[in-house]
N, C-alpha and C. Protein backbone atom coordinates (compact mmCIF):
# COMPACT_ATOMS: atom_id res chain seq x y z
N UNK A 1 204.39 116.83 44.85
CA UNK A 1 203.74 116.68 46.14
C UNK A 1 202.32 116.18 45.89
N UNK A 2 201.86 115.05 46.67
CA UNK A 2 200.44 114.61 45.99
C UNK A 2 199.45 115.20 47.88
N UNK A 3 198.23 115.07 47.97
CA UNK A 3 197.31 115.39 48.81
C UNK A 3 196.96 113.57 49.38
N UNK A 4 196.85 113.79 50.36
CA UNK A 4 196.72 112.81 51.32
C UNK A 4 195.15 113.22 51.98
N UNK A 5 194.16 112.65 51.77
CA UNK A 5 193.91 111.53 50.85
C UNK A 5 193.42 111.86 49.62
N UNK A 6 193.87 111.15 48.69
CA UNK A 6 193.21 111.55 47.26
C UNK A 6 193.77 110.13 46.35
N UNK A 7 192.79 109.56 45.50
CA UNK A 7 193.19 108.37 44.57
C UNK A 7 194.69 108.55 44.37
N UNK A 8 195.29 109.70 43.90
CA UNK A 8 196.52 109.70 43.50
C UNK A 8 197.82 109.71 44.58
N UNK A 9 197.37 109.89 45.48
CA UNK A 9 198.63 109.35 47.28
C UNK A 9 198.13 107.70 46.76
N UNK A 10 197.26 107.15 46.79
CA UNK A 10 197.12 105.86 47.58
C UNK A 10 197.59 105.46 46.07
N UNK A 11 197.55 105.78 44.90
CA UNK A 11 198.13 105.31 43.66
C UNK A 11 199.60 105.21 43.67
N UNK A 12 200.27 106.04 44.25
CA UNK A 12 201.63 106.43 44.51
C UNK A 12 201.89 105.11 45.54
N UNK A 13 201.36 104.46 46.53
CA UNK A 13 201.46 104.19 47.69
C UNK A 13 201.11 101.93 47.40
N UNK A 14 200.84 102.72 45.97
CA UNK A 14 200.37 100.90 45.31
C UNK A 14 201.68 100.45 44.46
N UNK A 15 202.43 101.72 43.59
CA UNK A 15 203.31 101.72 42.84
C UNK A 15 204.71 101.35 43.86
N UNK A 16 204.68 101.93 44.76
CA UNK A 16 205.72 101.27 45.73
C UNK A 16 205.95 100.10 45.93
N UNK A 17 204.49 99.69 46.68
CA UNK A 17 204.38 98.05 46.88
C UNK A 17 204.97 97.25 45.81
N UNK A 18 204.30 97.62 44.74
CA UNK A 18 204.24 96.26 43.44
C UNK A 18 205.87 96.62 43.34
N UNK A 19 206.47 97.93 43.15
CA UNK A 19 207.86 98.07 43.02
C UNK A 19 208.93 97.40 43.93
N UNK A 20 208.42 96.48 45.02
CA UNK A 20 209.33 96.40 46.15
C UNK A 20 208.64 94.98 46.78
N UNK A 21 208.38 93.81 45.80
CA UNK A 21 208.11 92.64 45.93
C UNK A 21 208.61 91.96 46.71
N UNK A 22 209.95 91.85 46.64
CA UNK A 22 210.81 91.00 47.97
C UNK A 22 210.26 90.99 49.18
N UNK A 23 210.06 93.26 49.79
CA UNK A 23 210.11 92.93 50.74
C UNK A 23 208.55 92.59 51.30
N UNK A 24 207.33 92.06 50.52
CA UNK A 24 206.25 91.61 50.81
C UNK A 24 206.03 90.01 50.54
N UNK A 25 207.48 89.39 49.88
CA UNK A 25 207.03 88.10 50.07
C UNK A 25 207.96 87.63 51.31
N UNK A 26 208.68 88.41 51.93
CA UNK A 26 209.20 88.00 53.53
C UNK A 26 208.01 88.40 54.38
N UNK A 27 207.17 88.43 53.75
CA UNK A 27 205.95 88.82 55.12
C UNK A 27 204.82 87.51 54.61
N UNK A 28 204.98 87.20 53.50
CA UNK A 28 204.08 85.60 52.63
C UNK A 28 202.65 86.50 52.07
N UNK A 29 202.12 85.70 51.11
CA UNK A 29 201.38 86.34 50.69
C UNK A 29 199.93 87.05 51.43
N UNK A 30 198.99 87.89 50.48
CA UNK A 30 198.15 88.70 50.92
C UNK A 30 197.53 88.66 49.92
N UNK A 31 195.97 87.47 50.32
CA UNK A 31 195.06 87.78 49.31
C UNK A 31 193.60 88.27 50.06
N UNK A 32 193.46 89.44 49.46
CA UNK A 32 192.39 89.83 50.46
C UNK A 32 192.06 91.58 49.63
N UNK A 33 190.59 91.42 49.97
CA UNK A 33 189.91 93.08 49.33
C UNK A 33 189.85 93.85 50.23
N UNK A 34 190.11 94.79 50.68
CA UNK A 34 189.83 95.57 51.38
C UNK A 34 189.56 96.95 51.51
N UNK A 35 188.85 97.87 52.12
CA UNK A 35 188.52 99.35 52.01
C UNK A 35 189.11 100.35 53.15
N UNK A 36 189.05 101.16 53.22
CA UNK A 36 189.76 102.39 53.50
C UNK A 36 188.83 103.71 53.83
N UNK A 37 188.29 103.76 54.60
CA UNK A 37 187.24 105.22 54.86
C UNK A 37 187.83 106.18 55.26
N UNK A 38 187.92 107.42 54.59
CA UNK A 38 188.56 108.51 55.46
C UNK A 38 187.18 109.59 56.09
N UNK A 39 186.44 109.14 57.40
CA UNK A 39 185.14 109.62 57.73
C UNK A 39 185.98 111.42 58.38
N UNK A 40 184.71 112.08 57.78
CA UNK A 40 184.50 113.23 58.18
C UNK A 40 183.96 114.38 59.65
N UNK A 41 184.64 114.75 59.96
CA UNK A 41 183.84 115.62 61.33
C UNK A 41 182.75 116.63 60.88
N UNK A 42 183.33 116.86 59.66
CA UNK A 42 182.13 117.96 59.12
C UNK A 42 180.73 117.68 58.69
N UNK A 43 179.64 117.95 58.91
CA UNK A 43 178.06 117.69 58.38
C UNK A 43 178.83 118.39 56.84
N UNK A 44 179.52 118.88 56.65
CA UNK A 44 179.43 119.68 54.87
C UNK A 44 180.19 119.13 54.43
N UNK A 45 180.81 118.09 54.77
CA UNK A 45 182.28 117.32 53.82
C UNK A 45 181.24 115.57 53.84
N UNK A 46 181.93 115.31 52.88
CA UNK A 46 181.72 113.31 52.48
C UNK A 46 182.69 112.89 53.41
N UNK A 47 182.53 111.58 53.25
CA UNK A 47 183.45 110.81 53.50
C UNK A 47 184.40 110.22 52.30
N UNK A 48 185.31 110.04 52.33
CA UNK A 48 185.92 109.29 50.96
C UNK A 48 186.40 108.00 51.55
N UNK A 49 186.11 106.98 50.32
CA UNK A 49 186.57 105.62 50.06
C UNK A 49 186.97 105.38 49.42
N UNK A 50 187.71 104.31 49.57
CA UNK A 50 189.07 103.71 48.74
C UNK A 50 188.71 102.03 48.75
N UNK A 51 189.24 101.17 47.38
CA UNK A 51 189.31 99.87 47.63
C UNK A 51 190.26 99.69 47.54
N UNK A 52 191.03 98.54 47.81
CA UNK A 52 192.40 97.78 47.47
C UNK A 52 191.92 96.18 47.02
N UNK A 53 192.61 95.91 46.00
CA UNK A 53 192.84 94.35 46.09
C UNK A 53 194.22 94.36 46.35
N UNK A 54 194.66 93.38 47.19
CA UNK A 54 195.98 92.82 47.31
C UNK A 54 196.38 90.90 46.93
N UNK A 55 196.57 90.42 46.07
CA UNK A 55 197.29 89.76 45.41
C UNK A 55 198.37 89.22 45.70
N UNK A 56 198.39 88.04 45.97
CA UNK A 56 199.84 87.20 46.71
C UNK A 56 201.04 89.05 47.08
N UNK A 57 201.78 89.70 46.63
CA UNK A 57 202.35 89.78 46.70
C UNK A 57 202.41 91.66 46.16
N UNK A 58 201.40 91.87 45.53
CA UNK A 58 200.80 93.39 44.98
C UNK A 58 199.69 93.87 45.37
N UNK A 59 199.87 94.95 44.92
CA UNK A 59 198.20 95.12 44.82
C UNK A 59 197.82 95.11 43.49
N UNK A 60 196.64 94.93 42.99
CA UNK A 60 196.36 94.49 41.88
C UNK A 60 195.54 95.84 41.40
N UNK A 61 194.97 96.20 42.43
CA UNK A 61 193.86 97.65 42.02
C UNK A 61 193.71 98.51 43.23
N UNK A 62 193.82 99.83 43.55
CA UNK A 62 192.83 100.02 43.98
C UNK A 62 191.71 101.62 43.13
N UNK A 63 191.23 101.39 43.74
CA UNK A 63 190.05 103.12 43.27
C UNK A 63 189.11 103.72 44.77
N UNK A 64 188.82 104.80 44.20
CA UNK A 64 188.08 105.35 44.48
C UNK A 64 186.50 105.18 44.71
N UNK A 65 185.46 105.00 45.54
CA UNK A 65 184.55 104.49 45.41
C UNK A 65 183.29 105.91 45.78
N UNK A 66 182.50 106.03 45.38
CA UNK A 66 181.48 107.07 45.66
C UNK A 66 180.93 106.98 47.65
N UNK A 67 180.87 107.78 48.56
CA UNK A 67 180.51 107.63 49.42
C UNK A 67 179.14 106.94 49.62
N UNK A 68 179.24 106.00 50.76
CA UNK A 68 177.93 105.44 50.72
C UNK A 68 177.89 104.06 50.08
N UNK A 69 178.58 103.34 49.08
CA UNK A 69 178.89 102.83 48.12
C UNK A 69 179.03 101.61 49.01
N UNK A 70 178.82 100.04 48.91
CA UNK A 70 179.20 98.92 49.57
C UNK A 70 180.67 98.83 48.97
N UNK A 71 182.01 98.98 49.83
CA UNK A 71 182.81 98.57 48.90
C UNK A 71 183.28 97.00 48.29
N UNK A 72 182.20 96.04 49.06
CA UNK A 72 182.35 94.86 48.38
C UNK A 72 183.82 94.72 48.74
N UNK A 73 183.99 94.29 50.26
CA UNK A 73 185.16 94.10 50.65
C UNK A 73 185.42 93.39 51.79
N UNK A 74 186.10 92.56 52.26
CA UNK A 74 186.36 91.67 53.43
C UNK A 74 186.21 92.64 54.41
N UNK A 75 186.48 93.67 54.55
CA UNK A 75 186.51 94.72 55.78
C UNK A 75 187.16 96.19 55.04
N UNK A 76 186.76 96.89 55.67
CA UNK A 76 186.90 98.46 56.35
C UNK A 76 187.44 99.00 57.34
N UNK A 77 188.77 99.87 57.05
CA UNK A 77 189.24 100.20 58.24
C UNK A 77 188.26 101.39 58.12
N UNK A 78 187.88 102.16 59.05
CA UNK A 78 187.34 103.64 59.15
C UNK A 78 188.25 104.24 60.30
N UNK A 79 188.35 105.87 59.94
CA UNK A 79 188.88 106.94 61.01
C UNK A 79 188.72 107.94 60.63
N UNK A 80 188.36 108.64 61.20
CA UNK A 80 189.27 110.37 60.46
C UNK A 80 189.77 110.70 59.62
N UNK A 81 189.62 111.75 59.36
CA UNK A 81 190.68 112.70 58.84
C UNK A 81 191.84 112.61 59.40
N UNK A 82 191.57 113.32 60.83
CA UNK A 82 192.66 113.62 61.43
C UNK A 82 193.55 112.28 62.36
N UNK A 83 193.22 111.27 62.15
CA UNK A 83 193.78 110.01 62.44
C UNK A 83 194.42 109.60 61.48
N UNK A 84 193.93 109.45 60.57
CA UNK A 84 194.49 108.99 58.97
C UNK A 84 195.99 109.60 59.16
N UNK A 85 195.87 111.51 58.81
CA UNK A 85 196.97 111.93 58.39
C UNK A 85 197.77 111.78 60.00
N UNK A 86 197.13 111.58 61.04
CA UNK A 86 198.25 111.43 62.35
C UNK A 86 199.29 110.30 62.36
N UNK A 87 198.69 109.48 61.82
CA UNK A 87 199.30 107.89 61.35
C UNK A 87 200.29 107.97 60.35
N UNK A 88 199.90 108.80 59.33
CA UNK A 88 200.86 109.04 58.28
C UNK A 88 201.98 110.32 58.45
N UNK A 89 201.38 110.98 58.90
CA UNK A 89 202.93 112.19 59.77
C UNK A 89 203.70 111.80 59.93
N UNK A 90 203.17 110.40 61.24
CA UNK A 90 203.98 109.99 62.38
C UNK A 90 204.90 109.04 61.69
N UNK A 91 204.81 108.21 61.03
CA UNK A 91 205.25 107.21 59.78
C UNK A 91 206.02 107.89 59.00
N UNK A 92 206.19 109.23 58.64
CA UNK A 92 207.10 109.88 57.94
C UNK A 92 208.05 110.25 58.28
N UNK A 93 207.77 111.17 59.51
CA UNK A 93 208.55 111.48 60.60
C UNK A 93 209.53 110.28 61.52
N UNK A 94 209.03 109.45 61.56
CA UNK A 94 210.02 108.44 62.14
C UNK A 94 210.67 107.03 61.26
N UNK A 95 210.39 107.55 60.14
CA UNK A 95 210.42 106.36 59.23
C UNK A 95 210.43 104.68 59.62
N UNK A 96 208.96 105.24 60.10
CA UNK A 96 208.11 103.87 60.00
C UNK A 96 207.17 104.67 61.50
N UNK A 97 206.10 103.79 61.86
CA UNK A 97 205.65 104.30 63.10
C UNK A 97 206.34 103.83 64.64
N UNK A 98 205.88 104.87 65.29
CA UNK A 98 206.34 104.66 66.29
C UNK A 98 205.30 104.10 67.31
N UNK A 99 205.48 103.58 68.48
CA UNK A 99 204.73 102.46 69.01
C UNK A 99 203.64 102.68 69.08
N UNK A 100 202.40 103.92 69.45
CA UNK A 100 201.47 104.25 69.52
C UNK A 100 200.95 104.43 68.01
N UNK A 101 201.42 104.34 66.85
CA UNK A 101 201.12 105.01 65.84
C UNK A 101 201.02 103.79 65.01
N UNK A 102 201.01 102.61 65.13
CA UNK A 102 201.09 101.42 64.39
C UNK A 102 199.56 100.96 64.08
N UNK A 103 198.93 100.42 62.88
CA UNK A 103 197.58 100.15 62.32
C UNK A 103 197.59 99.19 63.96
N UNK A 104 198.39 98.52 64.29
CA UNK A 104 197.66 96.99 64.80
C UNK A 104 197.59 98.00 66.73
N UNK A 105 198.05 98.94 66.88
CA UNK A 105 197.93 99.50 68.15
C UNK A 105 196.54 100.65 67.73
N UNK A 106 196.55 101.30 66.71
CA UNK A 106 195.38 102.30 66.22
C UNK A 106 193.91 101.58 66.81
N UNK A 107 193.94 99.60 65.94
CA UNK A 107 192.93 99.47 65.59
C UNK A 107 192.94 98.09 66.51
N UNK A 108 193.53 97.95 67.47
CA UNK A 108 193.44 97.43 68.54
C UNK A 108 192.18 97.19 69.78
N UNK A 109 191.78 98.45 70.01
CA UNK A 109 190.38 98.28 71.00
C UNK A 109 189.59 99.07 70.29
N UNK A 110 189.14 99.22 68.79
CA UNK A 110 188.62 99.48 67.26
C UNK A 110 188.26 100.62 67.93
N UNK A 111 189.13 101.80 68.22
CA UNK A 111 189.32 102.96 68.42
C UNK A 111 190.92 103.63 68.66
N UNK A 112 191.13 104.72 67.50
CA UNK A 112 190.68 105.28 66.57
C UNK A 112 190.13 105.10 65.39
N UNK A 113 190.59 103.45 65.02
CA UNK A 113 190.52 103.03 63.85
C UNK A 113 189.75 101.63 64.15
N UNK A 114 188.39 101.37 63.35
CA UNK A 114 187.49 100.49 63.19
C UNK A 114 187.77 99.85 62.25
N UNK A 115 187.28 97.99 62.65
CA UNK A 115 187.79 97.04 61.59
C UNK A 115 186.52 96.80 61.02
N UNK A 116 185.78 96.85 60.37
CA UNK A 116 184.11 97.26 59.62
C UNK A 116 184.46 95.42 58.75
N UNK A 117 183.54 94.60 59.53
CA UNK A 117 183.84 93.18 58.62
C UNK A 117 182.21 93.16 58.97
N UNK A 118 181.25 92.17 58.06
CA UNK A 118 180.16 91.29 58.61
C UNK A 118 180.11 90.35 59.12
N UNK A 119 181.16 89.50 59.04
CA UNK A 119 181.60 88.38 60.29
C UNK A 119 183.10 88.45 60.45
N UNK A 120 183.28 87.66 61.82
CA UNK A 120 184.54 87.62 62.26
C UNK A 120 185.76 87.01 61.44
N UNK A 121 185.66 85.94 60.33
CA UNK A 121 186.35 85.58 59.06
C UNK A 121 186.92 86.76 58.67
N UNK A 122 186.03 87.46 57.96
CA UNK A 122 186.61 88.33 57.02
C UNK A 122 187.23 89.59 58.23
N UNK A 123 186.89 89.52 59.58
CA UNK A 123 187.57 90.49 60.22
C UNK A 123 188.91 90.46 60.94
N UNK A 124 189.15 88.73 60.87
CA UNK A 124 190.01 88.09 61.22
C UNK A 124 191.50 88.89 59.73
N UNK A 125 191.01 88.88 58.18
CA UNK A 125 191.91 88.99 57.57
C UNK A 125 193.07 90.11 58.13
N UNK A 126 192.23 91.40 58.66
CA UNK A 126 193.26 92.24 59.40
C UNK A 126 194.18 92.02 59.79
N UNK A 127 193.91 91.29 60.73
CA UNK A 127 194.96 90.41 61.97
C UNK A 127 195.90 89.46 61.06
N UNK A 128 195.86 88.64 60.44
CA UNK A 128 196.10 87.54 59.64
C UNK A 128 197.21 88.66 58.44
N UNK A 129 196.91 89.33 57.72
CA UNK A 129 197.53 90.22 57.28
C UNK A 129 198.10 91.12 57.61
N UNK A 130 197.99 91.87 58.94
CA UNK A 130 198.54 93.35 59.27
C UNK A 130 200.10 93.55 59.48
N UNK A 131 200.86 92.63 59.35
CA UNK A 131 202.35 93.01 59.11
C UNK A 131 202.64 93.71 57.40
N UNK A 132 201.54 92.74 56.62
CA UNK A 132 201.68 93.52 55.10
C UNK A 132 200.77 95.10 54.70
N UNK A 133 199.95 95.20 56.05
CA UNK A 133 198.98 96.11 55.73
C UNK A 133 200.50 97.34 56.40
N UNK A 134 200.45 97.08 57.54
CA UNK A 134 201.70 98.35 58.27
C UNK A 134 202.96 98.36 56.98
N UNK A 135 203.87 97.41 56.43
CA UNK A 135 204.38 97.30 55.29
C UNK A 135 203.77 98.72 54.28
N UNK A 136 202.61 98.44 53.93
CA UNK A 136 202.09 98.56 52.68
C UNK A 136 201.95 100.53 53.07
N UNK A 137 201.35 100.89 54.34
CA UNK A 137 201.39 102.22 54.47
C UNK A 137 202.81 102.85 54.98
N UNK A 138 203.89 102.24 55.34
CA UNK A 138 205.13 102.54 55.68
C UNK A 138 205.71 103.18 53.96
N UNK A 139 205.44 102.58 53.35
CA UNK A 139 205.48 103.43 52.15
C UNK A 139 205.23 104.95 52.10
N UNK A 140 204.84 105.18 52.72
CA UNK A 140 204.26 106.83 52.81
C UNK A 140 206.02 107.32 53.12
N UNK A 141 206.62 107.26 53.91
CA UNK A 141 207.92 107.69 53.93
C UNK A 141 208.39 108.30 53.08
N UNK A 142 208.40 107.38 51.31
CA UNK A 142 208.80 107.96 50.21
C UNK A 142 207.43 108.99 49.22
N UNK A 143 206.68 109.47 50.04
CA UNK A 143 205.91 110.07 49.31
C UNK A 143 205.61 111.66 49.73
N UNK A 144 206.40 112.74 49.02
CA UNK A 144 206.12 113.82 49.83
C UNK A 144 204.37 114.35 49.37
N UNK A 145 204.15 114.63 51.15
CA UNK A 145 202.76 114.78 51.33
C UNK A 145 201.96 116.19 51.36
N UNK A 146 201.15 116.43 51.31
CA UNK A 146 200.42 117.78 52.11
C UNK A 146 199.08 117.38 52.27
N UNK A 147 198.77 117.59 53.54
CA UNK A 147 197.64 117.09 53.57
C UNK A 147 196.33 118.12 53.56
N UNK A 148 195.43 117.42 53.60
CA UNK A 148 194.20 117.93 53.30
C UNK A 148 193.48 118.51 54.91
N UNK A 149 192.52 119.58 54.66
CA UNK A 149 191.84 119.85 55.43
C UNK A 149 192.38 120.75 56.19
């Protein structure tokens, strides 16, 4: 059982992808950096960050980044805690999400989930990519979870 969020879920959640190539080149490739904030309600907790590179067809890396940290990335999704793991429940539980629970409905009117770009290019990649991004966390299905907090 791995903890949601922690380097080692989203490590689990990279090993899938690269394991299951086909079904990310029926979606065409994905080259693009991107980050991952899991923001905090608490004044006594961090926030944690995550990078990804994604690579025609993998991901190539991702890590862990110190809070605060530029992740040197086309964009940032940010949410919650409790959005994060609502997204990923719901994705487990229905194997895959269900209509309210989808990145491109989450981060739609950039509430619950914020698209963090410095210009509209790099905020555009979301959009331009998000059949491989929903892909890429539908993976959670095969990952038994417990979450944090």
């Amino acid at each position: 059982m791995l903890t949601f969020p922690s380097l080692e879920w989203f490590e689990e959640l990279v090993r899938l992808m690269n394991e299951n190539e086909a079904a990310y080149r029926r979606l065409g490739y994905a080259d693009v950096t991107w980050a991952l904030e899991v923001q905090t309600t608490s004044p006594t907790q961090m926030a944690q960050l995550y990078r990804f590179v994604f690579e025609e067809y993998t991901c190539s890396e991702v890590i862990e980044l110190e809070p605060g940290t530029d992740p040197d990335a086309d964009f940032t999704l940010q949410a919650t805690l409790d959005t994060w793991c609502e997204m990923i429940r719901n994705i487990q539980e229905n194997q895959g999400p269900d209509l309210d629970h989808s990145l491109n409905k989450l981060a739609l009117m950039d509430d619950p989930i914020y698209v963090a770009a410095t210009d509209f290019l790099s905020r555009d990649l979301f959009a331009r990519y998000g059949q491989t991004f929903q892909q890429f966390f539908n993976g959670a299905i095969h990952i038994p979870t417990e979450f944090a907090g």
